[in-house]
PDB file of N, CA and C in Angstrom:
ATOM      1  N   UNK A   1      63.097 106.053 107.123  1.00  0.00           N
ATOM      2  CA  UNK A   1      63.757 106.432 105.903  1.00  0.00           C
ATOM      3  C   UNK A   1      63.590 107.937 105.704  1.00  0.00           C
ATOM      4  N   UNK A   2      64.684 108.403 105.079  1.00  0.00           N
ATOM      5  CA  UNK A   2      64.702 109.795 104.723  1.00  0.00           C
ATOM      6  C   UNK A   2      64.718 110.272 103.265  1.00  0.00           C
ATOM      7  N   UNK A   3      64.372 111.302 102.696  1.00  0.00           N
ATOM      8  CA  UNK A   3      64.558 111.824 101.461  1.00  0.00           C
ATOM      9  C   UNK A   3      65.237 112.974 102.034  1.00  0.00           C
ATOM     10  N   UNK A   4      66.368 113.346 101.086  1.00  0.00           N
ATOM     11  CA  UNK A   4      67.323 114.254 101.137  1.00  0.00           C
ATOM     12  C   UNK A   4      66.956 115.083  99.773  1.00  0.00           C
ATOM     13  N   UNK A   5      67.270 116.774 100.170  1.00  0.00           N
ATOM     14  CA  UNK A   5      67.075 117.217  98.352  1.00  0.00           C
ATOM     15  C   UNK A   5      67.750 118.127  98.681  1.00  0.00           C
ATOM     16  N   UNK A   6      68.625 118.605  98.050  1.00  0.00           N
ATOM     17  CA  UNK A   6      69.730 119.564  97.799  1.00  0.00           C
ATOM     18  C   UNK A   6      70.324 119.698  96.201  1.00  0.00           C
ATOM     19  N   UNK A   7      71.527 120.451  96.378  1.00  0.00           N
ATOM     20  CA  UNK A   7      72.162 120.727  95.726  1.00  0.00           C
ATOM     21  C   UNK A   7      74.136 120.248  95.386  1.00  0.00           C
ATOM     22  N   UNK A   8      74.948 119.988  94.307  1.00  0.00           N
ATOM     23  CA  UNK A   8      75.818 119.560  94.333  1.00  0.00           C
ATOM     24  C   UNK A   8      76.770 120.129  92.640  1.00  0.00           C
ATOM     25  N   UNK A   9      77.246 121.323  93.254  1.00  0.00           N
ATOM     26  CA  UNK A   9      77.889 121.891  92.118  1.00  0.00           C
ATOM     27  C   UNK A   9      77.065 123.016  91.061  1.00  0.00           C
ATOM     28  N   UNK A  10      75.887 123.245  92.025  1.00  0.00           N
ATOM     29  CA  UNK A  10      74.364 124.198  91.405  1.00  0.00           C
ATOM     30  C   UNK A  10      73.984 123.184  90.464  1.00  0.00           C
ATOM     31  N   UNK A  11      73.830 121.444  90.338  1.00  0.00           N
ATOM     32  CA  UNK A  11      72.955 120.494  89.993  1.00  0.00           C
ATOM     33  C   UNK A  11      71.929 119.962  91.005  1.00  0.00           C
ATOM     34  N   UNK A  12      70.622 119.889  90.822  1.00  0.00           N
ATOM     35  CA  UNK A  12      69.497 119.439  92.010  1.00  0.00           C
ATOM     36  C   UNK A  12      70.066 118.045  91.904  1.00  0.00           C
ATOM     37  N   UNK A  13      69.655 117.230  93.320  1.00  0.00           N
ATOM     38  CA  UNK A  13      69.848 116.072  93.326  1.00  0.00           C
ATOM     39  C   UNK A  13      68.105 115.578  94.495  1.00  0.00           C
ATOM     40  N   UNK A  14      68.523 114.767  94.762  1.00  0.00           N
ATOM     41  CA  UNK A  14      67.426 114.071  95.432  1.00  0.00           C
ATOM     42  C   UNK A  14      67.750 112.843  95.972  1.00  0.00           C
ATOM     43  N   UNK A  15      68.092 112.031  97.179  1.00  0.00           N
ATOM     44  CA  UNK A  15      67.902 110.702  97.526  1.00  0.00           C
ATOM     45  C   UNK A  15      67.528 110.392  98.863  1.00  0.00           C
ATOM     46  N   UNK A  16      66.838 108.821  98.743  1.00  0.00           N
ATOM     47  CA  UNK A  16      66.374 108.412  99.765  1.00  0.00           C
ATOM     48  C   UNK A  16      67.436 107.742 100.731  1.00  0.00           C
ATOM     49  N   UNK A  17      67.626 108.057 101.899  1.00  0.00           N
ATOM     50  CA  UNK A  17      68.765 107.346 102.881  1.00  0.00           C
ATOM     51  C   UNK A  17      67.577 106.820 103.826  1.00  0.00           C
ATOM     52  N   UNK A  18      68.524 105.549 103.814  1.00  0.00           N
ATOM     53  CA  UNK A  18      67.796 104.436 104.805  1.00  0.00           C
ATOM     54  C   UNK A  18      67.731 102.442 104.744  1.00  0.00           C
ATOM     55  N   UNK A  19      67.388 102.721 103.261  1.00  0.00           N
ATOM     56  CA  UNK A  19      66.922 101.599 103.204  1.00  0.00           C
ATOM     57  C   UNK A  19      67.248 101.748 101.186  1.00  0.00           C
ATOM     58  N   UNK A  20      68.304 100.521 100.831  1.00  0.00           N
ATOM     59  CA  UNK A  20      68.284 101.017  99.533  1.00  0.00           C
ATOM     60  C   UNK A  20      67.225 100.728  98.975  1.00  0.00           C
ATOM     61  N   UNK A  21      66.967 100.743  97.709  1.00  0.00           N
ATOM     62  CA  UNK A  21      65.853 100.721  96.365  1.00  0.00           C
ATOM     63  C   UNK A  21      66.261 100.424  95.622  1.00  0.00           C
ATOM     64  N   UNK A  22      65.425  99.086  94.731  1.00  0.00           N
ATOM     65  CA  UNK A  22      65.881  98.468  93.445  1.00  0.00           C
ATOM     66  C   UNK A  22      65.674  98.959  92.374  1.00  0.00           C
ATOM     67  N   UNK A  23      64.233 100.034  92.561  1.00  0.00           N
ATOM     68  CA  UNK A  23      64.151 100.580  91.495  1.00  0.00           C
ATOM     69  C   UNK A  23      64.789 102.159  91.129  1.00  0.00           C
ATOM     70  N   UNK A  24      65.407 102.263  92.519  1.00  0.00           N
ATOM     71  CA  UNK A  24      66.167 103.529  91.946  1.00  0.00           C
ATOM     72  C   UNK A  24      67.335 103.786  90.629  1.00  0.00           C
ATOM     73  N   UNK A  25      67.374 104.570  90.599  1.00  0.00           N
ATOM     74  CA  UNK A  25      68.913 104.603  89.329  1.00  0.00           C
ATOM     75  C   UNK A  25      69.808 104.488  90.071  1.00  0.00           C
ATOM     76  N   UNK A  26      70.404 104.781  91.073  1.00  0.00           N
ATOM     77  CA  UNK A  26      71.851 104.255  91.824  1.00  0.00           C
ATOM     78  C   UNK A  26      71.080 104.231  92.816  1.00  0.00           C
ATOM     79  N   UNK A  27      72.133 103.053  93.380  1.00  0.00           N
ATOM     80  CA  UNK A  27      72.414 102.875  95.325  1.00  0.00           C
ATOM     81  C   UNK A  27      73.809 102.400  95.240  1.00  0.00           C
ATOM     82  N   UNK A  28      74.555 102.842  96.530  1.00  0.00           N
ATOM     83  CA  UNK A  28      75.271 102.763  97.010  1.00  0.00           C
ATOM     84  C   UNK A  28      74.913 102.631  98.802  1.00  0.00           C
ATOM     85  N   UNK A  29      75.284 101.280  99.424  1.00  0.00           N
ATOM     86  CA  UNK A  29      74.319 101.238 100.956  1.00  0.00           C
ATOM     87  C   UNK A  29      73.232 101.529 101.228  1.00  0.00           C
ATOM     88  N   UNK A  30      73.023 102.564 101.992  1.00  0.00           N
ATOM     89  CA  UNK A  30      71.759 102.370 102.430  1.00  0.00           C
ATOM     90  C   UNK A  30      71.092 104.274 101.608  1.00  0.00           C
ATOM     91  N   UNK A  31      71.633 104.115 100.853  1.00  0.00           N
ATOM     92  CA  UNK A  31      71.559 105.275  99.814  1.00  0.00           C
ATOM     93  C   UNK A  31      70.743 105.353  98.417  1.00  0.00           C
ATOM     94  N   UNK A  32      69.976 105.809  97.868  1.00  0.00           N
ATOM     95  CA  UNK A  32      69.136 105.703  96.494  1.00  0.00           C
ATOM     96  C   UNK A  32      68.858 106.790  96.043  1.00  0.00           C
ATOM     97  N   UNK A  33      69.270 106.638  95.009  1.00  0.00           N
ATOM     98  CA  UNK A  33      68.472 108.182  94.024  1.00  0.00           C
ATOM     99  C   UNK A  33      69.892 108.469  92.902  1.00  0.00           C
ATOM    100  N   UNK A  34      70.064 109.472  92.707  1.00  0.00           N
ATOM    101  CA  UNK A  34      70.722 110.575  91.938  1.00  0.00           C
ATOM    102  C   UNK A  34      71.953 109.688  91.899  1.00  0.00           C
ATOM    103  N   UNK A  35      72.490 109.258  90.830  1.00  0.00           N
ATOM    104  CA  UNK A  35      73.655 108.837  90.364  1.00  0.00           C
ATOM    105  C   UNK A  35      75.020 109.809  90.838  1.00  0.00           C
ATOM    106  N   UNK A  36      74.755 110.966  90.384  1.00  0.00           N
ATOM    107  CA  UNK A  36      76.147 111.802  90.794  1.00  0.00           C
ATOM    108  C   UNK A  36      76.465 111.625  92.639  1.00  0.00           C
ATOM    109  N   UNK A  37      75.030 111.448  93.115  1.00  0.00           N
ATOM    110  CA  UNK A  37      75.548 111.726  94.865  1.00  0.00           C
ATOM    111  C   UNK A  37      76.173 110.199  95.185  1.00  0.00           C
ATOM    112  N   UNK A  38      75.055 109.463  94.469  1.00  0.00           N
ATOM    113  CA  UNK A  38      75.744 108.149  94.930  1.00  0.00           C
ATOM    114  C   UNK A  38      77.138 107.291  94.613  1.00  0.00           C
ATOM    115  N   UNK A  39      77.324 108.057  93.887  1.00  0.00           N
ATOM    116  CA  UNK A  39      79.031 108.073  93.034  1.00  0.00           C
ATOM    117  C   UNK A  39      79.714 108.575  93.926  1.00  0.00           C
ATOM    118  N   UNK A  40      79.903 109.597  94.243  1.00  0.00           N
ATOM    119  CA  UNK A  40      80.424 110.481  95.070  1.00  0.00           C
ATOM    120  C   UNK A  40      80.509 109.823  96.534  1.00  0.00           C
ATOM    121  N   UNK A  41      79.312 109.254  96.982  1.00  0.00           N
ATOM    122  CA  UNK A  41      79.526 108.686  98.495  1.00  0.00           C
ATOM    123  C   UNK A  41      80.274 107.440  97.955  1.00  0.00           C
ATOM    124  N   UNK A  42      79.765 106.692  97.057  1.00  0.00           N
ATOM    125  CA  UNK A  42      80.587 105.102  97.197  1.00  0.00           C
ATOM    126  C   UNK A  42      82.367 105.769  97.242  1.00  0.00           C
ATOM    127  N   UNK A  43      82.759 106.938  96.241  1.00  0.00           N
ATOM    128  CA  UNK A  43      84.323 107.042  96.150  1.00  0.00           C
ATOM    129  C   UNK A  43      84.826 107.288  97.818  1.00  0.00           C
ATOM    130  N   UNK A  44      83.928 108.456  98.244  1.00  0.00           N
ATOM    131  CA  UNK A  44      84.527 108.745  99.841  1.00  0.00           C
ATOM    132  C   UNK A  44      84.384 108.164 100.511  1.00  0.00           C
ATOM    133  N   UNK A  45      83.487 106.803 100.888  1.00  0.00           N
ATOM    134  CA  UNK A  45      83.165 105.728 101.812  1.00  0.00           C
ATOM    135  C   UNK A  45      84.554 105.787 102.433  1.00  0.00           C
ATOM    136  N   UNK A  46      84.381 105.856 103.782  1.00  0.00           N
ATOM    137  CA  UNK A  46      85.221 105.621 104.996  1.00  0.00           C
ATOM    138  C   UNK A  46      85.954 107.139 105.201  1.00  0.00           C
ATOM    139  N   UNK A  47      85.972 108.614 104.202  1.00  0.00           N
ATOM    140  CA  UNK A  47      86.593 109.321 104.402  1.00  0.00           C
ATOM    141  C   UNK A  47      86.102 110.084 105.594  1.00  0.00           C
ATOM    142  N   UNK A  48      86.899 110.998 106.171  1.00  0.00           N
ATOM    143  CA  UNK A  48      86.573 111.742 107.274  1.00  0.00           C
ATOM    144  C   UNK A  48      85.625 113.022 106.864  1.00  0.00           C
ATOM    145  N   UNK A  49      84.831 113.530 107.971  1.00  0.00           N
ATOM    146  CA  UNK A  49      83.939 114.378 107.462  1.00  0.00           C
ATOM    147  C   UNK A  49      83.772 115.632 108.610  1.00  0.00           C
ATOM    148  N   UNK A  50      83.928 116.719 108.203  1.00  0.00           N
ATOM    149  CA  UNK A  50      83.830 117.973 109.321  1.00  0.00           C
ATOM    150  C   UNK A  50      82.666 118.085 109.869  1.00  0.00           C
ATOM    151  N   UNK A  51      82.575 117.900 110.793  1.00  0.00           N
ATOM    152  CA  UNK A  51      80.919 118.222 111.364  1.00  0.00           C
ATOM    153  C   UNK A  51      81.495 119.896 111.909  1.00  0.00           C
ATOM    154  N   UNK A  52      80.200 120.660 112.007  1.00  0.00           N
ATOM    155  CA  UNK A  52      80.085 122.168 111.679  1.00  0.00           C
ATOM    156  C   UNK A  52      80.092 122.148 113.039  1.00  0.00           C
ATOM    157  N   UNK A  53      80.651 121.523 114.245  1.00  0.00           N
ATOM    158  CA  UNK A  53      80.557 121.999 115.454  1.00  0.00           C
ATOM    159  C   UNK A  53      81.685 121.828 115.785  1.00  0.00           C
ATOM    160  N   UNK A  54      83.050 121.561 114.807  1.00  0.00           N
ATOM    161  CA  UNK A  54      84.020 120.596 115.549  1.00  0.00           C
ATOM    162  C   UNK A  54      83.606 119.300 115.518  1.00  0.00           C
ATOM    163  N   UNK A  55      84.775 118.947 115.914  1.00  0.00           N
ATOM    164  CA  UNK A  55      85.107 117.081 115.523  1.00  0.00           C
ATOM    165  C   UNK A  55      84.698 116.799 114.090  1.00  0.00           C
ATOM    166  N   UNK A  56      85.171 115.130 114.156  1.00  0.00           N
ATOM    167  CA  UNK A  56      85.149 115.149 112.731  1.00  0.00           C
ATOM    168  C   UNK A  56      84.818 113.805 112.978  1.00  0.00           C
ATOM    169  N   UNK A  57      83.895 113.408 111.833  1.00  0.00           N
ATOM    170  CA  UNK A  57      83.276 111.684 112.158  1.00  0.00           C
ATOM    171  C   UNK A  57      83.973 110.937 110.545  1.00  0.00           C
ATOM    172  N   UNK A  58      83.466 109.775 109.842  1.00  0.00           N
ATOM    173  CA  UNK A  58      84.017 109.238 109.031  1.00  0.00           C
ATOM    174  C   UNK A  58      82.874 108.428 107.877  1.00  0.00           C
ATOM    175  N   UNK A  59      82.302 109.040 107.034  1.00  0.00           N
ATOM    176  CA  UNK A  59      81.403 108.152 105.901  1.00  0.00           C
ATOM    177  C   UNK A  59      81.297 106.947 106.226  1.00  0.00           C
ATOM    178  N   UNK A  60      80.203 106.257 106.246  1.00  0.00           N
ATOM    179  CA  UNK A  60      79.974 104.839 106.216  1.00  0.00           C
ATOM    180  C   UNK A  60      78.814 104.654 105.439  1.00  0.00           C
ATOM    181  N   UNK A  61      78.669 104.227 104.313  1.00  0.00           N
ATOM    182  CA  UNK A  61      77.699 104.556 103.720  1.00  0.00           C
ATOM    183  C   UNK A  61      76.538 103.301 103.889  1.00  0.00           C
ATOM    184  N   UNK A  62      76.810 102.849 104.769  1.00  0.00           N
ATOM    185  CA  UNK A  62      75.518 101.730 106.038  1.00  0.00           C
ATOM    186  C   UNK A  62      74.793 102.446 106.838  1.00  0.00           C
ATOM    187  N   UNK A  63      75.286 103.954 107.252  1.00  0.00           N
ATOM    188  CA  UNK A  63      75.006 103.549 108.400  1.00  0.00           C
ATOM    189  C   UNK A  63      73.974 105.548 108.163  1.00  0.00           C
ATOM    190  N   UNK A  64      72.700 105.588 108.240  1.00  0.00           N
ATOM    191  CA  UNK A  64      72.276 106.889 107.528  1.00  0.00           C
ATOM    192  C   UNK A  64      72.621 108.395 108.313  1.00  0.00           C
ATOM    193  N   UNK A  65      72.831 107.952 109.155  1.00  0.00           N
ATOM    194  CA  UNK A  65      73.360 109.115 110.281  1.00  0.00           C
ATOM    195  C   UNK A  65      74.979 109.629 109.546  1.00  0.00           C
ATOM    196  N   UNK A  66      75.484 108.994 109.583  1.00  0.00           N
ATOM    197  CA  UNK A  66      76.856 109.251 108.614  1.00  0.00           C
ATOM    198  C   UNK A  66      76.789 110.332 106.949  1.00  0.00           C
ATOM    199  N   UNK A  67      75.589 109.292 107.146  1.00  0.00           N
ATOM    200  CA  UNK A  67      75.452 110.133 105.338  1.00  0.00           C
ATOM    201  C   UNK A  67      74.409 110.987 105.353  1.00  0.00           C
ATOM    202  N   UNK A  68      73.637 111.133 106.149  1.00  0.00           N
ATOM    203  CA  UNK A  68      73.431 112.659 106.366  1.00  0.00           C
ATOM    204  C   UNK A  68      74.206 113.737 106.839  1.00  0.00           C
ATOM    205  N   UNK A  69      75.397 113.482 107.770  1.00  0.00           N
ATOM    206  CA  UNK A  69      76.008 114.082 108.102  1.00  0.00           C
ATOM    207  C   UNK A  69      77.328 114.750 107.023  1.00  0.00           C
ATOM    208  N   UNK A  70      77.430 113.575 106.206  1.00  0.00           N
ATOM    209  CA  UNK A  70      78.703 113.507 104.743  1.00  0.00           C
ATOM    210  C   UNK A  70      77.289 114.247 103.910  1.00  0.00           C
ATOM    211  N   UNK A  71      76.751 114.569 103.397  1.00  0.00           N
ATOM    212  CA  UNK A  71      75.478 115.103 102.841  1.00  0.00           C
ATOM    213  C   UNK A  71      76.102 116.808 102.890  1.00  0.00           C
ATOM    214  N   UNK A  72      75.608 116.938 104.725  1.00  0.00           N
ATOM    215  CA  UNK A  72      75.383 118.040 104.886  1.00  0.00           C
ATOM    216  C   UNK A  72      76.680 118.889 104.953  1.00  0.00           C
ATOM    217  N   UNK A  73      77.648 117.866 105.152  1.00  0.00           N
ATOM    218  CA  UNK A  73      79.033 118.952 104.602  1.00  0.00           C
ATOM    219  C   UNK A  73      79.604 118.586 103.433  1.00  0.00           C
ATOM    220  N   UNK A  74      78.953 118.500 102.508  1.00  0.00           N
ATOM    221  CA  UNK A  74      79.563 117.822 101.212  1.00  0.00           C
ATOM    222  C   UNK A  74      78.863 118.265 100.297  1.00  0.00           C
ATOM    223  N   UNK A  75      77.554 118.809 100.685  1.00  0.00           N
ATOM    224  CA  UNK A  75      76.485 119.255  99.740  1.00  0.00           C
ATOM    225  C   UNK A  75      75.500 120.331 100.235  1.00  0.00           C
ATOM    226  N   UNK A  76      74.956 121.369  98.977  1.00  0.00           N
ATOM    227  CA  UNK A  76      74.153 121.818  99.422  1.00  0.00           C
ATOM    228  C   UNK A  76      72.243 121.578  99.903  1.00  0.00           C
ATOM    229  N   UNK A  77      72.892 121.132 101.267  1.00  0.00           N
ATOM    230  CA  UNK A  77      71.049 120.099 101.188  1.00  0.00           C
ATOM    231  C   UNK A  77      69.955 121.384 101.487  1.00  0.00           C
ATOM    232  N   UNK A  78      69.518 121.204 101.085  1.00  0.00           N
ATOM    233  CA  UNK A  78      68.098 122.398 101.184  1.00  0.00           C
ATOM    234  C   UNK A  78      66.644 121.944 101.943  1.00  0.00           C
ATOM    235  N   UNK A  79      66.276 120.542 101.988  1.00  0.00           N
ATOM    236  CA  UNK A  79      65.438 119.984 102.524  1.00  0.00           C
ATOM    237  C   UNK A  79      65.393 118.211 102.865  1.00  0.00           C
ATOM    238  N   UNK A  80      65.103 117.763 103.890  1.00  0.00           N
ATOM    239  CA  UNK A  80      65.246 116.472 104.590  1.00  0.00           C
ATOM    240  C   UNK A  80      63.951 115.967 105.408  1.00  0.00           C
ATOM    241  N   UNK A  81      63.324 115.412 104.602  1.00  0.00           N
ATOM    242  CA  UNK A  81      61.734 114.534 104.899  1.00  0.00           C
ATOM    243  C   UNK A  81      61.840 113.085 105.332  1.00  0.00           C
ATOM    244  N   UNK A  82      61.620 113.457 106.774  1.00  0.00           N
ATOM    245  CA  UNK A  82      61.747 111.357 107.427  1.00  0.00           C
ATOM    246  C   UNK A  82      59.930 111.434 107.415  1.00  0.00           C
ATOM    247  N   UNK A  83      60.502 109.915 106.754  1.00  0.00           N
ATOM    248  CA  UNK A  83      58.988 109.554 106.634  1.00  0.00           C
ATOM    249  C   UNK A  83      57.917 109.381 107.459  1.00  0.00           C
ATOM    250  N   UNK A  84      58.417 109.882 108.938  1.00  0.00           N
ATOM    251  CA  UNK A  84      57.293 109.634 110.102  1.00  0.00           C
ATOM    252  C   UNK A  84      56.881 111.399 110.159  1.00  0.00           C
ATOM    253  N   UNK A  85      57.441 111.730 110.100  1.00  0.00           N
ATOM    254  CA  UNK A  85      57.659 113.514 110.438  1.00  0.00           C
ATOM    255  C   UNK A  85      57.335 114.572 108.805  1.00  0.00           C
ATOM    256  N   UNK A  86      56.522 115.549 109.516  1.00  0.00           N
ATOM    257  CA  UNK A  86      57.105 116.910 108.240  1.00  0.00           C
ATOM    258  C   UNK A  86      58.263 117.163 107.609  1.00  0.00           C
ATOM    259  N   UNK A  87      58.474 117.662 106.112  1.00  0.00           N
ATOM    260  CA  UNK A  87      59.923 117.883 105.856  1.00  0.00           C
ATOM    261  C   UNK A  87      60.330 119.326 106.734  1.00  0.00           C
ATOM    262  N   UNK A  88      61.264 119.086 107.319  1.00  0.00           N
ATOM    263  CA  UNK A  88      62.478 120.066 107.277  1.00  0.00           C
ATOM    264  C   UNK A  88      63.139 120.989 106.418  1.00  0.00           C
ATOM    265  N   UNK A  89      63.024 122.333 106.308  1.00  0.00           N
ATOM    266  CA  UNK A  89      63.728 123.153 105.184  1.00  0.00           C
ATOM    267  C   UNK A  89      64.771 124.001 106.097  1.00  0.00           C
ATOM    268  N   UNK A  90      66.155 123.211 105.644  1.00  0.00           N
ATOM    269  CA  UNK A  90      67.615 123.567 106.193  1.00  0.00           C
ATOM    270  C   UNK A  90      67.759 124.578 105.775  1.00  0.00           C
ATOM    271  N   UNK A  91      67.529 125.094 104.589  1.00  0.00           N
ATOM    272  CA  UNK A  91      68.044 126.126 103.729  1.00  0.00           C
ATOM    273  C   UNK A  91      68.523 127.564 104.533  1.00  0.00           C
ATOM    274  N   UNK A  92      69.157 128.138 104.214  1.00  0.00           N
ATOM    275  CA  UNK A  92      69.648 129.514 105.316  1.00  0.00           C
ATOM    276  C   UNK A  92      68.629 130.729 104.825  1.00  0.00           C
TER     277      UNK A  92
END
C-alpha cells in the first residue's frame, strides 16, 4: 500500500492507494482519503492519461499502478510512501 500527498488546485490532499479503507472519508477502488481526489478519480475512471514519456495508458481505479500514474499527471504529488520502503519526495 501506498500513501500519496500532493496537491490539487493549491488544496493539500492525501490518500492511501492499494487497498481501500472503511474508515476513511472517501474511497473510490482501491483508493482512500481526501474526498475531492476521490471524486475526481471515480468521474475519470476509464479516461486516458498522458504518461510524461509518451504513450498514454487509461484510469482504472482497481488497479494502483494506474492511479498513481492518473495522480501524477492529474495532480500535484509532492510525496509517495509504500509501506515497505522510505517516502519518496517527487517534488522538483
Amino acid at each position: 500500500m501506498m500513501t500519496v500527498h500532493g496537491y490539487v488546485n493549491g488544496v493539500a490532499y492525501g490518500v492511501t492507494v492499494g487497498v481501500p479503507r472503511d474508515e476513511a472519508a472517501d474511497t473510490v477502488g482501491v483508493v482512500s482519503g481526501s474526498p475531492g481526489v476521490c471524486s475526481m478519480l471515480r468521474i475519470r475512471d476509464g479516461e486516458p492519461i498522458d504518461l510524461p514519456h509518451g504513450g498514454t495508458s487509461h484510469l482504472d481505479v482497481e488497479n494502483p499502478e494506474r492511479v498513481l500514474e492518473a495522480l501524477t499527471a492529474w495532480t500535484e504529488v509532492v510525496r509517495v510512501t509504500d509501506s515497505d520502503q522510505p517516502a519518496q519526495d517527487v517534488s522538483g
